[in-house]
Protein backbone atom coordinates (compact mmCIF):
# COMPACT_ATOMS: atom_id res chain seq x y z
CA UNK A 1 0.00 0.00 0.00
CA UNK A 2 1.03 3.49 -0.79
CA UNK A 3 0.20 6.11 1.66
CA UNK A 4 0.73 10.09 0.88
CA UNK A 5 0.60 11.74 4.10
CA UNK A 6 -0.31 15.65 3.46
CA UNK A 7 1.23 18.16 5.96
CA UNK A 8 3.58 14.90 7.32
CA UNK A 9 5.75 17.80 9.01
CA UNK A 10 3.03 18.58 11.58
CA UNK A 11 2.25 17.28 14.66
CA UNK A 12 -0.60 14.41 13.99
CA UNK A 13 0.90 13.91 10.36
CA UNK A 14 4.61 13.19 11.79
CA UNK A 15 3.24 10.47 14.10
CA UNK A 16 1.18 8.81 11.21
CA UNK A 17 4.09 9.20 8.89
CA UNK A 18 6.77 7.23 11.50
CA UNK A 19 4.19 4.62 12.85
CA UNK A 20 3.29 3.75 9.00
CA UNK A 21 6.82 3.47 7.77
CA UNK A 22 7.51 1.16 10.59
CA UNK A 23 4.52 -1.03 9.31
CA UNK A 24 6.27 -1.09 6.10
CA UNK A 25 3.69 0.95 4.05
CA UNK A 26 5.33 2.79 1.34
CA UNK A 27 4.86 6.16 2.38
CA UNK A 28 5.52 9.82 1.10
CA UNK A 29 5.18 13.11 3.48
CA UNK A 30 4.54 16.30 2.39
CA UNK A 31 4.86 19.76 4.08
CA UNK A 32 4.04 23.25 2.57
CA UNK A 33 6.25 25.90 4.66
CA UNK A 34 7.89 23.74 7.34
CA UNK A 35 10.01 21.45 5.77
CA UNK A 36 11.66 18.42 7.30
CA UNK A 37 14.43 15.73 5.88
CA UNK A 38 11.67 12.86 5.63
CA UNK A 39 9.28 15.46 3.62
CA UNK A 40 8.70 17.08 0.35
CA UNK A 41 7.27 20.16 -0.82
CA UNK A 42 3.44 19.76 -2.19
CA UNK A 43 0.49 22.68 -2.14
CA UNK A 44 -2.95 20.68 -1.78
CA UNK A 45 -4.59 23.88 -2.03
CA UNK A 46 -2.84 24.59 -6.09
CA UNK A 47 -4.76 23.44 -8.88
CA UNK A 48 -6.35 20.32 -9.88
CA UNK A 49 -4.18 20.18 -12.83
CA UNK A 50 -0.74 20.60 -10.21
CA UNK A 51 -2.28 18.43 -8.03
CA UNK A 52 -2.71 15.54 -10.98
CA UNK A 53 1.66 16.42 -11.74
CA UNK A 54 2.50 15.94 -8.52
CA UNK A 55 1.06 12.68 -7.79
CA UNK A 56 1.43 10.97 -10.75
CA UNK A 57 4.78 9.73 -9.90
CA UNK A 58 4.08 8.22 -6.63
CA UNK A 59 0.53 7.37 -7.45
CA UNK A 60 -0.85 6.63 -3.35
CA UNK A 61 -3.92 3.95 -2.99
CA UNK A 62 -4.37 6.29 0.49
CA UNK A 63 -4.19 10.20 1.00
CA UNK A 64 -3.91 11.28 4.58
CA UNK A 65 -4.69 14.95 5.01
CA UNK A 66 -3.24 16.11 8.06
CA UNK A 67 -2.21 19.87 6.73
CA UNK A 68 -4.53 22.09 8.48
CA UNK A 69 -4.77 26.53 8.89
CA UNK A 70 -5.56 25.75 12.60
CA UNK A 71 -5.45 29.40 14.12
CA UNK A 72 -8.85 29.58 14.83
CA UNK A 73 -8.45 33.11 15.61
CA UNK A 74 -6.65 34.01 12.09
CA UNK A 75 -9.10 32.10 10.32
CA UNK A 76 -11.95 34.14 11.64
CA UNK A 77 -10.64 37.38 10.40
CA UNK A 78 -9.08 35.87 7.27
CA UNK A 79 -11.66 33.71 5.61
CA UNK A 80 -10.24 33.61 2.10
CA UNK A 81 -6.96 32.25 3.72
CA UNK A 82 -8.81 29.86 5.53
CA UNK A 83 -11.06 28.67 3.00
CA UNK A 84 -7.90 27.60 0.80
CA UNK A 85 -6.17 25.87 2.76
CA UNK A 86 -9.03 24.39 4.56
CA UNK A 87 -12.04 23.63 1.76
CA UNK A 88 -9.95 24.10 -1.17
CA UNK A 89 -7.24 21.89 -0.36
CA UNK A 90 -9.95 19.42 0.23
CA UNK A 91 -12.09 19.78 -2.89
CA UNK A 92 -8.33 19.09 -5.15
CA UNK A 93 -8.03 15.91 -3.33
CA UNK A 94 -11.39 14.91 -3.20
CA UNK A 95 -11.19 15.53 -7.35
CA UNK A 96 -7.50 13.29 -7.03
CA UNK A 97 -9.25 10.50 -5.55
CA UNK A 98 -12.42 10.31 -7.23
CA UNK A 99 -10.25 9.94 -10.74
CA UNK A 100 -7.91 7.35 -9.02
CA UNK A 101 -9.83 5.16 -6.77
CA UNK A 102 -7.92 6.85 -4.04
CA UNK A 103 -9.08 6.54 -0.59
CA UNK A 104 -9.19 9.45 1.60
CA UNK A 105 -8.05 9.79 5.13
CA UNK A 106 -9.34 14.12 6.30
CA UNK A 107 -8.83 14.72 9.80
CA UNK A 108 -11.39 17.36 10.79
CA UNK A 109 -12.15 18.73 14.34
CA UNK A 110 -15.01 19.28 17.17
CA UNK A 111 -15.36 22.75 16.01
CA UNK A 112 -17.72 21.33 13.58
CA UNK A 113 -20.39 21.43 16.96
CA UNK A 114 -21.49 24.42 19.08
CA UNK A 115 -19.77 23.12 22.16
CA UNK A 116 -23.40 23.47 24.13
CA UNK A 117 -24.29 19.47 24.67
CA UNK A 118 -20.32 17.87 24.29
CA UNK A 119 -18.58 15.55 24.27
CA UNK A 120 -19.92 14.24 21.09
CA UNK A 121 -20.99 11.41 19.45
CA UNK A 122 -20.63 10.76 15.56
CA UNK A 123 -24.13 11.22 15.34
CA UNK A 124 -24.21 14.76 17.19
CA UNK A 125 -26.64 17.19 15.15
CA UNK A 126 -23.41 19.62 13.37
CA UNK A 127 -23.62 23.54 14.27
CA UNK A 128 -20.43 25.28 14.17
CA UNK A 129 -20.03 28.86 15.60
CA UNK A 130 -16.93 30.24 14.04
CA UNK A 131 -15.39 30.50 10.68
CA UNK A 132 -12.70 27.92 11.18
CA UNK A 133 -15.22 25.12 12.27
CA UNK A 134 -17.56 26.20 9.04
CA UNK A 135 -14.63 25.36 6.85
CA UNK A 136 -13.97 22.37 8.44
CA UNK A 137 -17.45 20.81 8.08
CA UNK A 138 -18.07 22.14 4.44
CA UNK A 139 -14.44 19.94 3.75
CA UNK A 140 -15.80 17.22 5.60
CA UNK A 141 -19.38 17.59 3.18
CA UNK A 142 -16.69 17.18 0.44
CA UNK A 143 -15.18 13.88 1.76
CA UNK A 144 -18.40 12.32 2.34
CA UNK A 145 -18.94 12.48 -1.33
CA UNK A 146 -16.64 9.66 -1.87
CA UNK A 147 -17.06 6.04 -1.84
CA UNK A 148 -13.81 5.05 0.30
CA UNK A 149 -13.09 7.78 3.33
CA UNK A 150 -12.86 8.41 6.77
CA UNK A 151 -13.25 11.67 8.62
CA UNK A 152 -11.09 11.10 11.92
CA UNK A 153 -12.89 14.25 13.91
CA UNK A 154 -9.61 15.33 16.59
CA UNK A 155 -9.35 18.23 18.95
CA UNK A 156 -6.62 19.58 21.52
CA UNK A 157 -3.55 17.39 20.19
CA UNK A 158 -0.40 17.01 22.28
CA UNK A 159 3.02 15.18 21.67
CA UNK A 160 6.21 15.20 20.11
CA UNK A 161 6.49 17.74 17.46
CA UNK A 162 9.89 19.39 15.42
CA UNK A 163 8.44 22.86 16.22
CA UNK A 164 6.65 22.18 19.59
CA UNK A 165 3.60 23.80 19.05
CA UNK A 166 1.27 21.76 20.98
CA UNK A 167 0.30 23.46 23.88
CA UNK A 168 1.31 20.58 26.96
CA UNK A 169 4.46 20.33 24.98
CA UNK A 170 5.14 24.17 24.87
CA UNK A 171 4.32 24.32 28.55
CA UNK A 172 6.39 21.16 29.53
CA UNK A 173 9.56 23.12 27.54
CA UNK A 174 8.45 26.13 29.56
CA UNK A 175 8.52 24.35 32.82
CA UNK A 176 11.72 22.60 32.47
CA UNK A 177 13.90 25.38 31.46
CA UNK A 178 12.24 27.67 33.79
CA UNK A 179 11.35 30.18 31.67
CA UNK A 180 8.93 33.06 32.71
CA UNK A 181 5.53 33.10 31.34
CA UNK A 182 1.91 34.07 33.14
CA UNK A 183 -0.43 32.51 31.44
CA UNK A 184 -4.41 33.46 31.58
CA UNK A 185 -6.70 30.33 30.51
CA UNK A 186 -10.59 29.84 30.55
CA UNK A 187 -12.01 27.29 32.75
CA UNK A 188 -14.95 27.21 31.11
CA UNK A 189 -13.81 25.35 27.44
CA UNK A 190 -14.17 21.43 27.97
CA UNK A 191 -12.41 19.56 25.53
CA UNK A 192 -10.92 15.80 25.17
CA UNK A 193 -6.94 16.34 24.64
CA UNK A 194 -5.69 13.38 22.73
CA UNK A 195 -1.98 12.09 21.98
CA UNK A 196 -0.97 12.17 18.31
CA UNK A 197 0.95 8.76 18.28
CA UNK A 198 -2.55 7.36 19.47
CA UNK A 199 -4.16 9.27 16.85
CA UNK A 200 -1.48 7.42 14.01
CA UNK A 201 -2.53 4.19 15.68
CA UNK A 202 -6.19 4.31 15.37
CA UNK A 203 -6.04 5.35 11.73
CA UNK A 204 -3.45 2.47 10.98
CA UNK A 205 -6.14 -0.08 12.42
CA UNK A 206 -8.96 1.86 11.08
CA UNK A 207 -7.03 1.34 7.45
CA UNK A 208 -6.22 -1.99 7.45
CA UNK A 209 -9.48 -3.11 8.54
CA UNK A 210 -10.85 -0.93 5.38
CA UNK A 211 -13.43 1.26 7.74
CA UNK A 212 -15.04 4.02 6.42
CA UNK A 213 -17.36 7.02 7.70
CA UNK A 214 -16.78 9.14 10.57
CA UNK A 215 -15.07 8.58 13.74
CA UNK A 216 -14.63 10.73 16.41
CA UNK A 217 -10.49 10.13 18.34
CA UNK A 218 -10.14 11.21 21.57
CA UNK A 219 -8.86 9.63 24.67
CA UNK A 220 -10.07 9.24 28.29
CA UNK A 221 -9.25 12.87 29.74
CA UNK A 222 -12.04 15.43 29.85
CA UNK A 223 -10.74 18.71 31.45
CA UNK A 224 -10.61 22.31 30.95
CA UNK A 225 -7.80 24.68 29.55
CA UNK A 226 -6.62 25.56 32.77
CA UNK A 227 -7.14 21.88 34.24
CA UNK A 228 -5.08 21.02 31.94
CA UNK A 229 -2.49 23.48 32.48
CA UNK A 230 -2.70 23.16 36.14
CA UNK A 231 -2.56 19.11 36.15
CA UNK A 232 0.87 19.61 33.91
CA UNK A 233 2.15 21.81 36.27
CA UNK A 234 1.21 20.00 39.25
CA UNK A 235 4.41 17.74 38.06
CA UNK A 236 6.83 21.23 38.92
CA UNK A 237 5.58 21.54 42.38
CA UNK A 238 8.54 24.09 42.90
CA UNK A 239 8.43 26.05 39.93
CA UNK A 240 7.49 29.56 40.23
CA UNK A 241 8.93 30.86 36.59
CA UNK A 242 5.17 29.49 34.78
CA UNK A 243 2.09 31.53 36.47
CA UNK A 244 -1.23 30.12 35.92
CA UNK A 245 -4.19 32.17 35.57
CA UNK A 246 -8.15 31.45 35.12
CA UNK A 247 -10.31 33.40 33.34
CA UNK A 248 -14.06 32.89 31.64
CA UNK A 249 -14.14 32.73 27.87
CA UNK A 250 -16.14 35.84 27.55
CA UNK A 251 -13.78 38.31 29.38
CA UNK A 252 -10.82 36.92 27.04
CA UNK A 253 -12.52 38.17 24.10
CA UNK A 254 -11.01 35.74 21.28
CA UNK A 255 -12.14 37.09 17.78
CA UNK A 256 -13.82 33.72 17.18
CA UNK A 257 -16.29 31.90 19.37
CA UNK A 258 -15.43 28.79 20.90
CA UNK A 259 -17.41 25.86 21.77
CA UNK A 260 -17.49 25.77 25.75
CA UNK A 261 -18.64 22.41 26.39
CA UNK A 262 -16.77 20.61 23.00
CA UNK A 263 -14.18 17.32 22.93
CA UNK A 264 -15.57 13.88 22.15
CA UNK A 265 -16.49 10.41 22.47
CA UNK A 266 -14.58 7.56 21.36
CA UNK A 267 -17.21 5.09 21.86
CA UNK A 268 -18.23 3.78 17.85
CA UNK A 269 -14.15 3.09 18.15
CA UNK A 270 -13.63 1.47 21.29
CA UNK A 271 -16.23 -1.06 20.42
CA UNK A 272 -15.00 -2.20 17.34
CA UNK A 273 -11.11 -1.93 18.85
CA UNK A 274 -11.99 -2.60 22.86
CA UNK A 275 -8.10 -3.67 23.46
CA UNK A 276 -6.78 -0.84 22.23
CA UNK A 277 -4.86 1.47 25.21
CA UNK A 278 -5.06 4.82 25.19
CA UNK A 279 -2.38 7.49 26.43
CA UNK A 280 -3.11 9.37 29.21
CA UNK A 281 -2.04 12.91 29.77
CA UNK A 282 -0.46 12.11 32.99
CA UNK A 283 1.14 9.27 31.31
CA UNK A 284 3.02 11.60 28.54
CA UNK A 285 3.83 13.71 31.10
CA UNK A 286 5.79 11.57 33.16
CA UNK A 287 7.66 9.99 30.50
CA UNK A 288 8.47 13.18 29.41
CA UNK A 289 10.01 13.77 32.55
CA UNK A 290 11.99 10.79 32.93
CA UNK A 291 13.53 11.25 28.90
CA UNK A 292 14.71 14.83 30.81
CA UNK A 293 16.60 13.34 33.82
């Protein structure tokens, strides 16, 4: 099997990129501005006719399409921006794999609900409240349109990463070279943080087994921002460099609304993959520690 892995320099599309090449799939990453020495440079969002060029060489049976504008706050005041990377990047590779039998893998988001009745199920009515979480769900209305997907619906990713974007990573770098930061968080925005190597996981067992649909990936933690925050930190008990502040939603004023009461439910996947073991927050964190000692 041949596996293109789009945006393969980011955080969820690095993990699926190492855990399929050690399955022995034949696999190609891709990155657009972040390049790494594993990755090469390809645009989903150019046109269909670039898109056909690129490809034609390596030809994948599976497209993974991890590339993602995911400043929620950028998106909502630049909606052009966020339309191409987000919907037109999608439409180019929906168009790819309808022409080539291709199967597509999109990972979307919970943004795609209101965040008023979370965590969701796969069947959750579909409401989103900001521009970023539009985009996402119009893609996903793309996908569907295909006769061989999956929509792996993520939120609040953490793990290794080149850059260390990921906010527990960020704030575990923060906390072990004591460097000064106050931080103000809302305690009021529920969401399920789930580890990107578990993430690369499920979709290698959801792709071998040939599934297709949605599925929501999330683990077994359901906390706030500043849970979150505070439960990492709880690990530094004599660190005083990191401040940790709580704050509601509203008086942060974010240019783009955010689900309060978002993350998901893992259930459709658990029951067709009950031995599979999650990893826990407090689980990364540790070994995270231990790797620094």
């Amino acid at each position: 099997m041949k596996i293109l892995i789009v945006g393969a320099s980011g955080l969820v599309g690095s993990h699926c990129y190492k855990f399929f090449t050690s399955k022995g799939f034949e696999t190609l990453g891709t990155h657009v501005n972040f390049s790494t020495e594993y990755t090469i440079h390809f645009n989903p969002s150019e046109s269909q006719f670039e898109i056909n060029v690129c490809l034609s060489g390596f030809k994948p049976n599976v497209i993974v399409h991890c590339g993602a504008l995911t400043n929620v706050d950028y998106c909502e005041t630049n909606e052009e921006d966020s339309y191409i990377s987000t919907v037109q990047s999608v439409i180019n590779l929906v168009g790819y794999c309808k022409v080539n039998n291709c199967k597509l893998i999109y990972l979307s988001t919970d943004y795609v609900f209101d965040g008023q009745k979370g965590p969701y199920t796969e069947d959750a009515d579909v409401n989103p409240i900001n521009i970023y979480g539009k985009h996402k769900l119009i893609a996903e209305q793309h996908v569907s349109t295909l006769n061989n997907f999956i929509i792996a619906r993520i939120t609040n990713v953490y793990g290794e990463e080149a850059r260390a974007k990921n906010f527990i990573e960020r704030l575990l770098i923060w906390l072990t070279t004591n460097e000064k930061k106050v931080l103000n968080l809302p305690y009021d925005q529920f969401a399920t943080p789930v580890y990107a190597g578990d993430i690369a996981k499920m979709l290698f067992n959801l792709l071998v087994d040939n599934k297709n649909g949605i599925y929501h990936l999330s683990s077994t933690d359901y906390c706030t921002r500043f849970q979150l925050a505070a439960r990492v930190k709880g690990y530094f008990p004599n660190n005083e460099s990191v401040q940790i502040a709580s704050s509601s939603t509203h008086s942060l004023k974010q240019p783009a609304k955010r689900p309060l009461f978002g993350g998901m439910l893992s259930n459709k996947f658990i029951k067709e993959y009950p031995d599979f073991l999650f990893t826990s927050v407090d689980k990364y964190i540790s070994d995270y520690i231990k790797k620094c000692q």
